[in-house]
PDB file of N, CA and C in Angstrom:
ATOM      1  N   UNK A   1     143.202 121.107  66.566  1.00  0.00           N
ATOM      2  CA  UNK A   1     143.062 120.832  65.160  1.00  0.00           C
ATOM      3  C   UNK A   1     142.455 119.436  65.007  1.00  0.00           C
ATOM      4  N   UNK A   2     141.381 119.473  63.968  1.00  0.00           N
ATOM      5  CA  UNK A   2     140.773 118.115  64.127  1.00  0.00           C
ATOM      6  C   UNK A   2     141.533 116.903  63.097  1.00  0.00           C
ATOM      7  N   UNK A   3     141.159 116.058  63.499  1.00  0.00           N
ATOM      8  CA  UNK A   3     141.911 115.019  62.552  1.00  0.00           C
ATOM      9  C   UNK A   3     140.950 115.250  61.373  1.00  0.00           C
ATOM     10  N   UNK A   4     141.856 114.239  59.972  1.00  0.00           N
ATOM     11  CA  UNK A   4     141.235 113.704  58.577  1.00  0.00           C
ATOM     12  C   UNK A   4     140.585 112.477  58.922  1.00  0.00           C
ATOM     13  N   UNK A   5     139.423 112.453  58.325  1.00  0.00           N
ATOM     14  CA  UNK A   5     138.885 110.715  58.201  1.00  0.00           C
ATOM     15  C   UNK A   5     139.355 110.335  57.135  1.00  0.00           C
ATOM     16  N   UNK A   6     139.883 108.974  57.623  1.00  0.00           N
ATOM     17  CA  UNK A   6     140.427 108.094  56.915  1.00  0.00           C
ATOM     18  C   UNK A   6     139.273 107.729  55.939  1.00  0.00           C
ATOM     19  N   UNK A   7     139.729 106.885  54.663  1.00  0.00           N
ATOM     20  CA  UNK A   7     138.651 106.659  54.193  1.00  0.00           C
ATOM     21  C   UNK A   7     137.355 104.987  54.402  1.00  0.00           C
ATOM     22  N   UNK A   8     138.397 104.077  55.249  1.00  0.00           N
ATOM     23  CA  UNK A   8     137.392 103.251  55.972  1.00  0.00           C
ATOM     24  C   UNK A   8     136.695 104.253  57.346  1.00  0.00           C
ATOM     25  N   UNK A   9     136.538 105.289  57.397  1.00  0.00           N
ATOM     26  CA  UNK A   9     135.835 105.784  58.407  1.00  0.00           C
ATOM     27  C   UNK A   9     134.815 106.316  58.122  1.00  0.00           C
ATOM     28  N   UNK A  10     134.387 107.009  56.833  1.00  0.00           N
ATOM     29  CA  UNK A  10     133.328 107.767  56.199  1.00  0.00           C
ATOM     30  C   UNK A  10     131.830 107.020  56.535  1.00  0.00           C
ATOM     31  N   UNK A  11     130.836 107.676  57.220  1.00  0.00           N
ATOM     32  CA  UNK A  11     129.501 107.467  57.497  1.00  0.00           C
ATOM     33  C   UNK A  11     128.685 106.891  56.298  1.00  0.00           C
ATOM     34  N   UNK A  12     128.968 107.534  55.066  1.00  0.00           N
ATOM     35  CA  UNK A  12     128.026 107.619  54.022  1.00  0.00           C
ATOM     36  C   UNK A  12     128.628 106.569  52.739  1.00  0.00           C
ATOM     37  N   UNK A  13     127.776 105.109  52.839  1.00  0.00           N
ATOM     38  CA  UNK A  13     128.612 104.365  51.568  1.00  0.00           C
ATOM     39  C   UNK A  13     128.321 105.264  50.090  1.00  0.00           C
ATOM     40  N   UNK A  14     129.155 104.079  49.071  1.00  0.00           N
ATOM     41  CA  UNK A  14     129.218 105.419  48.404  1.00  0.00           C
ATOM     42  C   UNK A  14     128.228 104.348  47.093  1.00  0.00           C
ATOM     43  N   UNK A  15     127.546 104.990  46.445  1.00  0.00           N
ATOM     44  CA  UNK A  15     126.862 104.448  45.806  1.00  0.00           C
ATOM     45  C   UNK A  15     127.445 104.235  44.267  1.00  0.00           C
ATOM     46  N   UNK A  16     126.393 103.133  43.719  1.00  0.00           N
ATOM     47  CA  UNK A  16     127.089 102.311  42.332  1.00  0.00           C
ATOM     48  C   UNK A  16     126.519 101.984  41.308  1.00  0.00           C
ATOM     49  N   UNK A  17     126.948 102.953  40.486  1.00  0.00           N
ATOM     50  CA  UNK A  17     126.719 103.307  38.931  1.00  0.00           C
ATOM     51  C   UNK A  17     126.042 101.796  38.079  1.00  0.00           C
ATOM     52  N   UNK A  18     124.349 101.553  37.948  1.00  0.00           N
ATOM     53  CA  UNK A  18     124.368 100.701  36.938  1.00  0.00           C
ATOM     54  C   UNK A  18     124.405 100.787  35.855  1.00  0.00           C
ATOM     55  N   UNK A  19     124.899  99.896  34.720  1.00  0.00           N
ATOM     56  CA  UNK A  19     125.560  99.842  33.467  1.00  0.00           C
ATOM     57  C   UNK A  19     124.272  99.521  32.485  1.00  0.00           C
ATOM     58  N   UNK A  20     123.245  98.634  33.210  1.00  0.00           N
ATOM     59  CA  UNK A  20     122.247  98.376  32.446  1.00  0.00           C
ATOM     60  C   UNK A  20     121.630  99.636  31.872  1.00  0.00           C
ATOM     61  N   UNK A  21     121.392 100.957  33.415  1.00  0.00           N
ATOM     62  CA  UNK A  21     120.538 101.738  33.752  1.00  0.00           C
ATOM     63  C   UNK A  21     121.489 102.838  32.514  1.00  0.00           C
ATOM     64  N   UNK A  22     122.319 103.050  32.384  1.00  0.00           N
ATOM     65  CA  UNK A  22     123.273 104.042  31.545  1.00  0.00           C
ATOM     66  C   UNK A  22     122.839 104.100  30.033  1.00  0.00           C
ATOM     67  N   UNK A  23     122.883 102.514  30.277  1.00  0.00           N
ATOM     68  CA  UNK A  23     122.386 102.023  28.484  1.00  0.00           C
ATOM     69  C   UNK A  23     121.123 102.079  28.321  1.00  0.00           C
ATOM     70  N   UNK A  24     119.919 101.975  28.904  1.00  0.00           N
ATOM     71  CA  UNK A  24     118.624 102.613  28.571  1.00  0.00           C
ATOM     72  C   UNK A  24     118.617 104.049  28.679  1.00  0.00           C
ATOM     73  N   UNK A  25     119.619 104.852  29.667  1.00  0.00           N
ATOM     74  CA  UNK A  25     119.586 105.958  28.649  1.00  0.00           C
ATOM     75  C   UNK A  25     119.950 106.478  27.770  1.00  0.00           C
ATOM     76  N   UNK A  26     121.038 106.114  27.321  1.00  0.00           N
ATOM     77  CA  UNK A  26     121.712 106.476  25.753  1.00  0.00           C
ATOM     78  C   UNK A  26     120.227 105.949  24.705  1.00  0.00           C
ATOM     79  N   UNK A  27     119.916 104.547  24.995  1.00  0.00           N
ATOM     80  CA  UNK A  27     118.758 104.276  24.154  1.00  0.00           C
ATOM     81  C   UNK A  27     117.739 104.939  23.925  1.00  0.00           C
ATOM     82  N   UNK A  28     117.518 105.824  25.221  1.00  0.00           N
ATOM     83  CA  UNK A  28     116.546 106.408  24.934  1.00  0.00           C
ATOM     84  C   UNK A  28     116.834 107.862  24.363  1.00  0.00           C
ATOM     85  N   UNK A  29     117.731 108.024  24.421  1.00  0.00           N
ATOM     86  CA  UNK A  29     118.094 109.328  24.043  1.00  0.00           C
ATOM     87  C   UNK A  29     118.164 108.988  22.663  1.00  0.00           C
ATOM     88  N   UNK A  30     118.972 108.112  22.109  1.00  0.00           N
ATOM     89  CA  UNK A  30     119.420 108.659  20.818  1.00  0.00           C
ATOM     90  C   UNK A  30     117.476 108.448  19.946  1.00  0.00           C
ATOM     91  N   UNK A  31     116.916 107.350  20.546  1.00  0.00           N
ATOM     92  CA  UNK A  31     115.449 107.550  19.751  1.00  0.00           C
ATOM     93  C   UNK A  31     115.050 108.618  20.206  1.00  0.00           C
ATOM     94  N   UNK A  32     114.928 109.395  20.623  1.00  0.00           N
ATOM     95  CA  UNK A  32     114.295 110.723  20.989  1.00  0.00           C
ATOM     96  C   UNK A  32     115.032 111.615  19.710  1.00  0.00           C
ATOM     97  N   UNK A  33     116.843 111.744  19.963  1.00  0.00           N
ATOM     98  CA  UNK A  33     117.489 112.154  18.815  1.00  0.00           C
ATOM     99  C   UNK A  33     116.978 112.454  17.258  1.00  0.00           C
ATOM    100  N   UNK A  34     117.039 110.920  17.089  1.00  0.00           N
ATOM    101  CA  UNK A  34     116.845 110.558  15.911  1.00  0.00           C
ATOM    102  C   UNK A  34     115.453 110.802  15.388  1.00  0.00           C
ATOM    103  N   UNK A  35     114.372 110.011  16.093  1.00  0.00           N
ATOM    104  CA  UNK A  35     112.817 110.235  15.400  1.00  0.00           C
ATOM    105  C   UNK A  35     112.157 111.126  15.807  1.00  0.00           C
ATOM    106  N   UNK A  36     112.723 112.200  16.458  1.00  0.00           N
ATOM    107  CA  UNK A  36     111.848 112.907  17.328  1.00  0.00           C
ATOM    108  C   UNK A  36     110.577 113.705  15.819  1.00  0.00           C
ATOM    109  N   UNK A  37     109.677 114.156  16.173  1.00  0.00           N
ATOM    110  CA  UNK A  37     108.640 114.223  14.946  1.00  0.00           C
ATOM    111  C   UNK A  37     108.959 115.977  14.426  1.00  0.00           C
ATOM    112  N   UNK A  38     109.435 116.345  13.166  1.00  0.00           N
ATOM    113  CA  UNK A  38     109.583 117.369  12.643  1.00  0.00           C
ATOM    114  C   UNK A  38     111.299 117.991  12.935  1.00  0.00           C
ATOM    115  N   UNK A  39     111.773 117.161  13.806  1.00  0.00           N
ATOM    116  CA  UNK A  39     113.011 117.765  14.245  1.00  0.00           C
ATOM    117  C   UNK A  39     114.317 116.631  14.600  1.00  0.00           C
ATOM    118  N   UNK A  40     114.220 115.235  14.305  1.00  0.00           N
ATOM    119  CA  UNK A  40     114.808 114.215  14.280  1.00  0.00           C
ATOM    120  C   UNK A  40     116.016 114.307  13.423  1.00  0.00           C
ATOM    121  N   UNK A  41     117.129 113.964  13.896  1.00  0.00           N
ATOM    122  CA  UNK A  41     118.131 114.336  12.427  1.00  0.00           C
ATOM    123  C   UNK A  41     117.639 112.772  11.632  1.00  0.00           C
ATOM    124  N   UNK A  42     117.141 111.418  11.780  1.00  0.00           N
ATOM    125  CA  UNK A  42     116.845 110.587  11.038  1.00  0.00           C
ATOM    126  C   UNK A  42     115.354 110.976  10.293  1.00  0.00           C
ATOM    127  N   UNK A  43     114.814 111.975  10.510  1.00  0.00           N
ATOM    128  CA  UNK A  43     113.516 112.671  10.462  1.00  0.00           C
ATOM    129  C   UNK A  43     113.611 113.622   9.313  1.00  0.00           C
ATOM    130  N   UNK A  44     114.918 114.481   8.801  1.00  0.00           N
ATOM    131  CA  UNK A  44     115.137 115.050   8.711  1.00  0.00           C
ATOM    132  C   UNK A  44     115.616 115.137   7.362  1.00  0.00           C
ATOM    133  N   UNK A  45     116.282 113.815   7.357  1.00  0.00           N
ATOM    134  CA  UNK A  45     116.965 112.974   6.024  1.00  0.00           C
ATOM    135  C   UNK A  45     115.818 112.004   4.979  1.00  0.00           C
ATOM    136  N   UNK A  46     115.432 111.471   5.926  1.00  0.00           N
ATOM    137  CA  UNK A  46     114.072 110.519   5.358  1.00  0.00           C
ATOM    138  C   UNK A  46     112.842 110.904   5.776  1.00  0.00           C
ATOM    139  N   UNK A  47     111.877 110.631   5.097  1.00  0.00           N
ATOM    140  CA  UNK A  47     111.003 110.829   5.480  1.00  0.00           C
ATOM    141  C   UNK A  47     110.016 109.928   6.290  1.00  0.00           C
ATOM    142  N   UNK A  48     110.054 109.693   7.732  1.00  0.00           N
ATOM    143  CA  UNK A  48     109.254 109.100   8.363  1.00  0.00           C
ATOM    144  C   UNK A  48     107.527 109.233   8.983  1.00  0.00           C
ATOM    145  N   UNK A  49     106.691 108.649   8.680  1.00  0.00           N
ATOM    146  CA  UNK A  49     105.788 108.926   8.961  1.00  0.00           C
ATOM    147  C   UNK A  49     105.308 109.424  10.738  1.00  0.00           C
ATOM    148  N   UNK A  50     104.414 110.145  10.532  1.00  0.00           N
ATOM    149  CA  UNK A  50     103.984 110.410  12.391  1.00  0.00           C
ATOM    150  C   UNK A  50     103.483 108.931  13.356  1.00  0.00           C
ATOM    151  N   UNK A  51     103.376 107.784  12.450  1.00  0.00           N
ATOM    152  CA  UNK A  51     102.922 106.755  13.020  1.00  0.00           C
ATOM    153  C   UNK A  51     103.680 105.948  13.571  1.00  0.00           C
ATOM    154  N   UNK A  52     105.208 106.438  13.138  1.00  0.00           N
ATOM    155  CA  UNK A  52     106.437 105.551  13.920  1.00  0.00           C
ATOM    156  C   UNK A  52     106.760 106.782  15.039  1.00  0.00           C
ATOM    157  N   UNK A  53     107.056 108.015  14.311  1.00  0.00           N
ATOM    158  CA  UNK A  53     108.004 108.835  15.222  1.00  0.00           C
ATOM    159  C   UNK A  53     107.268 109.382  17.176  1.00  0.00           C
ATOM    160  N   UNK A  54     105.984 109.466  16.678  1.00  0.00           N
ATOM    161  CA  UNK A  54     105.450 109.871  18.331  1.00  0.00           C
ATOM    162  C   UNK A  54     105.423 108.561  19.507  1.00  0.00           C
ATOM    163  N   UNK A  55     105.717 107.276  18.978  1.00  0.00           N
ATOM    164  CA  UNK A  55     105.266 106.121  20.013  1.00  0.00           C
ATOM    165  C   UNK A  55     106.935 105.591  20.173  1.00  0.00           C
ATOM    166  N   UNK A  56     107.849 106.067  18.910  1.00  0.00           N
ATOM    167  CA  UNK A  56     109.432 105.979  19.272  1.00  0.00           C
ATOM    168  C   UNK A  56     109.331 107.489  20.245  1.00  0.00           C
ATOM    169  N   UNK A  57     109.182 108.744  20.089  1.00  0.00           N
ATOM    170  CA  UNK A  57     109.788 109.258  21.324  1.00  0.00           C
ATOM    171  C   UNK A  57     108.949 109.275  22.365  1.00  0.00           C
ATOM    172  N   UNK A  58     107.722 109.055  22.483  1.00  0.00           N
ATOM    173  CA  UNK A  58     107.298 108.377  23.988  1.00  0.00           C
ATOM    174  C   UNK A  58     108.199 107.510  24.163  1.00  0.00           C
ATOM    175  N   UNK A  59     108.397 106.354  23.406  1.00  0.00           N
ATOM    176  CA  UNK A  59     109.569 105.560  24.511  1.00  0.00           C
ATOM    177  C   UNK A  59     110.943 105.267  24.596  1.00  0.00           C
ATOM    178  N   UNK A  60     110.989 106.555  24.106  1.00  0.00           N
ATOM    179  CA  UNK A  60     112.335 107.101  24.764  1.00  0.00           C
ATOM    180  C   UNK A  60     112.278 107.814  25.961  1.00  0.00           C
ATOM    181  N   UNK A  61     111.185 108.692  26.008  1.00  0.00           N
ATOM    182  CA  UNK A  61     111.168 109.387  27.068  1.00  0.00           C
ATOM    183  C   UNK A  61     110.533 108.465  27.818  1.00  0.00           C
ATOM    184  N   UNK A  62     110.475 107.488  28.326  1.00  0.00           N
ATOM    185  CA  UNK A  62     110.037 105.737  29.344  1.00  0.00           C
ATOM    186  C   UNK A  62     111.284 105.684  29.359  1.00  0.00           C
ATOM    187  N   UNK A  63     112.357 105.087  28.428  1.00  0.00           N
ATOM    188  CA  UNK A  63     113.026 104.799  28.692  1.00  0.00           C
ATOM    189  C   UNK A  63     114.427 105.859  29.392  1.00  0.00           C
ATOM    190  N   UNK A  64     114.483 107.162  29.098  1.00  0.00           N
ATOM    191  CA  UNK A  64     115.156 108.092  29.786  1.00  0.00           C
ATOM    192  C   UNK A  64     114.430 107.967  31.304  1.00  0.00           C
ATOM    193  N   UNK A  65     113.377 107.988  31.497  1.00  0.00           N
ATOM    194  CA  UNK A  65     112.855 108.035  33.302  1.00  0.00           C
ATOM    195  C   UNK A  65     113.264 106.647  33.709  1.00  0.00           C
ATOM    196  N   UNK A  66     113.186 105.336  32.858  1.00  0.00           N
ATOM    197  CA  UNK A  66     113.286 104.989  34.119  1.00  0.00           C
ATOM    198  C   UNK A  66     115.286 104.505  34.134  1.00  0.00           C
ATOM    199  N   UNK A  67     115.770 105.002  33.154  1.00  0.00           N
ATOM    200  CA  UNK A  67     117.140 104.665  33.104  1.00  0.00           C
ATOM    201  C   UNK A  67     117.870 105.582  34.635  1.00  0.00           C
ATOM    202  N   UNK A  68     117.309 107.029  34.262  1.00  0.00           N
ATOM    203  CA  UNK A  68     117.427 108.007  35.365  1.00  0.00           C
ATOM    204  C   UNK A  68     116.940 107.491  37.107  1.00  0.00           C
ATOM    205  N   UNK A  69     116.078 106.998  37.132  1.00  0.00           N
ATOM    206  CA  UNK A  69     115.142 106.215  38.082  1.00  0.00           C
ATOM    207  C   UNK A  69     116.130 105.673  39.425  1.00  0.00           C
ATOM    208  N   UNK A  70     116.580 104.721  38.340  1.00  0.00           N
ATOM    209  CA  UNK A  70     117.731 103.278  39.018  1.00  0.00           C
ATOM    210  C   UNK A  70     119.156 103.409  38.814  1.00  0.00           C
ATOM    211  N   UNK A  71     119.395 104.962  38.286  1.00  0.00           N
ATOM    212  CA  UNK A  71     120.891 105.336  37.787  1.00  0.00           C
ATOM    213  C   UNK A  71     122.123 104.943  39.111  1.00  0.00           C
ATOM    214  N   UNK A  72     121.693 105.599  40.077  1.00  0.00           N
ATOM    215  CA  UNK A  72     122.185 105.250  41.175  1.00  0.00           C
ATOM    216  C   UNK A  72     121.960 104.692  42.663  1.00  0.00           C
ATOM    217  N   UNK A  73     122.373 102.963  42.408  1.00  0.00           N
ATOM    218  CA  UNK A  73     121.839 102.248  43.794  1.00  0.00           C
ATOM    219  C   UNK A  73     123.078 102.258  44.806  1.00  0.00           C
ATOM    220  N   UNK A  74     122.313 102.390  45.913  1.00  0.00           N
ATOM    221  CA  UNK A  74     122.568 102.511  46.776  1.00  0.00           C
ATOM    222  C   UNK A  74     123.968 100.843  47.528  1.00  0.00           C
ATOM    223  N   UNK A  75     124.666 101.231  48.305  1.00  0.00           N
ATOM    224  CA  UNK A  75     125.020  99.979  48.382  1.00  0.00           C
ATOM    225  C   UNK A  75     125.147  99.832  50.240  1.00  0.00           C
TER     226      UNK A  75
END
């Protein structure tokens, strides 16, 4: 019967959640949420023009890749 590894014995460190990287994605999400063009719930209520809402969810969707990107470093 083989032994348990302890847990100072494990091969594989364990990697660590950045906080910065979490919060550019909520950021980017909720502008995607909110202005997305024809379907935004802030879109939806007011009326925003196409000249804010397509260059807010491009960068949201920048900011969802690269939040996703660096989500988890290595240690």
């Amino acid at each position: 019967m083989g032994k348990a590894n302890n847990p100072g014995n494990n091969s594989k460190p364990q990697g660590k959640v950045s906080v910065f990287h979490i919060l550019l994605i909520l950021v980017g999400a909720n502008l995607m949420l909110l202005l997305a063009p024809d379907l935004g719930l802030l879109n939806s209520i007011l009326f925003i023009p196409d000249l804010y809402t397509w260059p807010a969810t491009i960068g949201g969707l920048a900011l969802l890749i690269v939040g996703f990107r660096g989500f988890i470093k290595k240690s």
